[in-house]
Protein backbone atom coordinates (compact mmCIF):
# COMPACT_ATOMS: atom_id res chain seq x y z
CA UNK A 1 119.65 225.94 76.98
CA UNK A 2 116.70 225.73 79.47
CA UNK A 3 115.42 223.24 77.48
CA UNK A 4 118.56 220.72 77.03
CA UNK A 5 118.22 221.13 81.44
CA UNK A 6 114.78 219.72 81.50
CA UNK A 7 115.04 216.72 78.70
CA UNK A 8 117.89 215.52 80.86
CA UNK A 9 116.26 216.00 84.23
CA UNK A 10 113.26 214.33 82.63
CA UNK A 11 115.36 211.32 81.57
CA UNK A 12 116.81 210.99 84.61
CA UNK A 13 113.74 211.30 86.68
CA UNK A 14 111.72 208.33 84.45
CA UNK A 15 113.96 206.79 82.33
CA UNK A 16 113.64 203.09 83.86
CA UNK A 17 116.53 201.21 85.64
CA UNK A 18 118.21 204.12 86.61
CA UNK A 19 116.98 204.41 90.46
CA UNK A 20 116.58 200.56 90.31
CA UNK A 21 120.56 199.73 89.09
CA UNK A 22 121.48 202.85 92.12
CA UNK A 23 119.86 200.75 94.57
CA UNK A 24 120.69 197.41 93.86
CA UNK A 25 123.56 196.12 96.53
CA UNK A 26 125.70 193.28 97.32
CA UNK A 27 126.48 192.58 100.86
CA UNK A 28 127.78 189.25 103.21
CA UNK A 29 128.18 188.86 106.89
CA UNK A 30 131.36 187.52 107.20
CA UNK A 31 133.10 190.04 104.60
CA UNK A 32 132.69 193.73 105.03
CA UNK A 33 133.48 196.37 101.78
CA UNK A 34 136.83 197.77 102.48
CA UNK A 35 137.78 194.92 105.47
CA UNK A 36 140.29 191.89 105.76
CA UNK A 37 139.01 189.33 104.28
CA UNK A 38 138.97 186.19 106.89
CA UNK A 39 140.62 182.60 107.33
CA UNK A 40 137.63 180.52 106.69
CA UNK A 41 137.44 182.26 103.21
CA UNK A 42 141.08 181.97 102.28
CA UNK A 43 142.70 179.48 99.51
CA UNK A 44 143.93 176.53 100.88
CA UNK A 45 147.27 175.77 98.56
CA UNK A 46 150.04 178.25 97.05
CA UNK A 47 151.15 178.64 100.57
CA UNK A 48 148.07 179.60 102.38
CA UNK A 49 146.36 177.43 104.29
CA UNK A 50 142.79 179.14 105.29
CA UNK A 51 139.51 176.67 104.95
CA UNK A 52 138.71 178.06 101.18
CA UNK A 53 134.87 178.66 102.26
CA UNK A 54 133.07 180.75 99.79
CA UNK A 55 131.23 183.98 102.03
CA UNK A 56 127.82 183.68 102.19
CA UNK A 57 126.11 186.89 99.82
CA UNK A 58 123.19 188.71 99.79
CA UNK A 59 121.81 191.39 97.33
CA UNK A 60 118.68 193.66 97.20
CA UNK A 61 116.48 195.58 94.95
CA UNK A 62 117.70 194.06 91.90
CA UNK A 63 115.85 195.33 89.03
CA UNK A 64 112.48 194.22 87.93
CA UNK A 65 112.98 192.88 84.76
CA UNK A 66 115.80 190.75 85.90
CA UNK A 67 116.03 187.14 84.36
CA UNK A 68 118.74 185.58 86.03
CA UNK A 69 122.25 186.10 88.50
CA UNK A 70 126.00 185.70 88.10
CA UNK A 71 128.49 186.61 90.67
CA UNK A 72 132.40 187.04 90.41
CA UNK A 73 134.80 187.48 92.64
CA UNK A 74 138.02 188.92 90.53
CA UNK A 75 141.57 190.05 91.95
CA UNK A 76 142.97 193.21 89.89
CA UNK A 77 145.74 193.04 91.97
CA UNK A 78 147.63 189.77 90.98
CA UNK A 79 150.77 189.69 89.19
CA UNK A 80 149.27 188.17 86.29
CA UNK A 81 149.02 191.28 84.18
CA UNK A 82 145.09 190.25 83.93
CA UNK A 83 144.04 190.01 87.26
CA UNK A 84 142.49 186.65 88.36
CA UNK A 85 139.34 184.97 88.48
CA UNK A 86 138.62 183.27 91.74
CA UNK A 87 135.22 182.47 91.30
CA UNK A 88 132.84 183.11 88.56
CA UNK A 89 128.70 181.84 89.15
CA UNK A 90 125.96 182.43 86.79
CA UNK A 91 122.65 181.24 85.39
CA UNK A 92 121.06 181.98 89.01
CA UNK A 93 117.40 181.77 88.92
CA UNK A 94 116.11 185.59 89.40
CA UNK A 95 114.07 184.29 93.31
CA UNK A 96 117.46 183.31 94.46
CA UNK A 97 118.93 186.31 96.38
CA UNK A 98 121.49 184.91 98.73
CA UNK A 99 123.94 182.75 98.22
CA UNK A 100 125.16 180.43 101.37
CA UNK A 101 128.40 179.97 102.80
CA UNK A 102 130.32 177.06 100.91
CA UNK A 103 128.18 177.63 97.76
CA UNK A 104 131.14 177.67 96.11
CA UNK A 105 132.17 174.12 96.38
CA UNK A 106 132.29 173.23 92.98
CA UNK A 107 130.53 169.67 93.82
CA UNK A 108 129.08 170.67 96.66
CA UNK A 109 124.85 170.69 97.20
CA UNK A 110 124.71 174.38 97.81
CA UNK A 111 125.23 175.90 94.60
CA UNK A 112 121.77 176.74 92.97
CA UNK A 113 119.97 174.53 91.27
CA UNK A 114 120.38 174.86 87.41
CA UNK A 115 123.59 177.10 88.02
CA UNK A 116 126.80 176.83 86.33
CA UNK A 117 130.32 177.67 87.96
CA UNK A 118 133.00 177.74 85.84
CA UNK A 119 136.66 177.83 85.22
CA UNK A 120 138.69 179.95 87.74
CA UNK A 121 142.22 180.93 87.51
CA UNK A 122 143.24 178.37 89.40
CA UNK A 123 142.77 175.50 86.50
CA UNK A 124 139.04 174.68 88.14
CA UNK A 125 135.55 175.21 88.44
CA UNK A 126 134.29 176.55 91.99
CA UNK A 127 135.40 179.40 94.78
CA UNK A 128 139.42 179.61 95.08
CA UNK A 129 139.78 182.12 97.98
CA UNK A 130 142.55 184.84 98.54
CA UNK A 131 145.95 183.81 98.28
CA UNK A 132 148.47 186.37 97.17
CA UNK A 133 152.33 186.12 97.08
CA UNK A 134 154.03 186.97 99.88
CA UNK A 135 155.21 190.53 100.65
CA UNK A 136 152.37 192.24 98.00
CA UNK A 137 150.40 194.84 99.52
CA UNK A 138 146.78 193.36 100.22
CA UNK A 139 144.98 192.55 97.15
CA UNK A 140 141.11 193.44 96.68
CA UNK A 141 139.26 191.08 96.05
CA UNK A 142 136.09 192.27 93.78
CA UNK A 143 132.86 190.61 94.59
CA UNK A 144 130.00 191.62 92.18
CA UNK A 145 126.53 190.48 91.63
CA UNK A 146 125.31 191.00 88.20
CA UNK A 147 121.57 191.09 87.55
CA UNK A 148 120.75 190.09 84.05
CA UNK A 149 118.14 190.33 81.01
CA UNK A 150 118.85 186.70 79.96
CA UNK A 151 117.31 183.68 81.73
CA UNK A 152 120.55 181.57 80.83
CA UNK A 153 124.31 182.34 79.22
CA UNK A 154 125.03 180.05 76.64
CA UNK A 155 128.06 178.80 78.31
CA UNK A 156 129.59 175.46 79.92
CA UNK A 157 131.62 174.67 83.12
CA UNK A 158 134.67 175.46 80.78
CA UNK A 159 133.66 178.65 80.05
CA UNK A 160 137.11 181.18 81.38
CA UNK A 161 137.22 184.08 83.14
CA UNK A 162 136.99 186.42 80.21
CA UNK A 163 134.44 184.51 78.16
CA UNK A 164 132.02 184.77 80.55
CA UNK A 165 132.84 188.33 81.44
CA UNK A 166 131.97 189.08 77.91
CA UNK A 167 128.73 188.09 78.29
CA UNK A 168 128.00 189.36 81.67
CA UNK A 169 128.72 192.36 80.17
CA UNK A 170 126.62 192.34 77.23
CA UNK A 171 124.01 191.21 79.50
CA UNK A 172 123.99 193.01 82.50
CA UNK A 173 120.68 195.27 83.68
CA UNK A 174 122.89 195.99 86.74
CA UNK A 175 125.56 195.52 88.98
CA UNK A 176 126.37 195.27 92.76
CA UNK A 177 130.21 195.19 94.05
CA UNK A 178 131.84 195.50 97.41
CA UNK A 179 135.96 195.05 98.41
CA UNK A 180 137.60 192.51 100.66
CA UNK A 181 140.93 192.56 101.12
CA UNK A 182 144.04 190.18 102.25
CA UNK A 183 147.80 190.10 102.22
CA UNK A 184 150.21 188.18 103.64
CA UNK A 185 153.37 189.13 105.26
């Protein structure tokens, strides 16, 4: 029994990633984990009217063998039975550790260069901010950095939600999440 407590303290101790993926975080100055999620980064349409500004993000200590970014931002709260896609980012270049405010303007000049945004739930390619229905509960809003083993996905601007999930998953040396959150009365 000793034994079995010593290979797994072993693996745990040098097995590589593991410290790297445990330190690897997501953060932005305008949206705190756990905090209401602000006007300038709300949907503009559905019945909200906030400015629809992506947040500007920043991660850390992404692993070293890392080949390339995505980030998501996903709603598990929205009456859709699936949740909703509100923005969805990938083929980052692995120096590019930040993302700036309005980087999410799908033909805007502060994307990345050589990345791809695709398809959101709302019909388009780009950020779509918070905008529940009326009279939910706040929704949470998912932001997550993904660092990745591939230097590209093999994937278009059409690419949905779930398709690119897929291979975000499949793909994924590590991952980096915080919460916002907004509701409307």
């Amino acid at each position: 029994m000793r034994w079995i407590w010593s290979i797994g303290l072993f693996a745990i101790a040098f097995l590589p990633g593991i410290s790297a993926a445990a330190d690897f975080q997501l953060t932005s100055p305008t949206v705190k984990n756990k905090g209401t999620i602000g006007k300038a980064h709300v949907f503009n349409g559905f019945g909200c009217s906030g400015d629809n500004v992506s947040p500007e993000l920043r991660w850390t200590n992404a692993p070293k063998d890392t080949k390339s970014f995505a980030v998501t931002v996903y709603d598990p709260d929205a009456p859709t039975g699936s949740g909703w896609w509100h923005w969805i980012v990938f083929n980052i270049p692995p120096d590019i550790t930040a993302l700036a405010a309005d980087a999410g303007k799908a033909d805007g000049p502060d994307a990345p260069q050589f990345s791809i945004q695709s398809m959101t739930d709302f019909g388009r390619s780009g950020y779509g901010g918070p905008c529940p229905p009326p009279g939910h509960k706040p929704h949470r809003y998912i932001f997550t950095v993904f660092a990745l083993k591939v230097d590209q996905l093999p994937l278009t601007p059409e690419a949905s939600g779930a398709m690119v999930g897929y291979y975000l998953n499949q793909n994924a040396l590590a991952k980096a999440s915080f919460t916002g959150l907004y509701g409307r009365k």
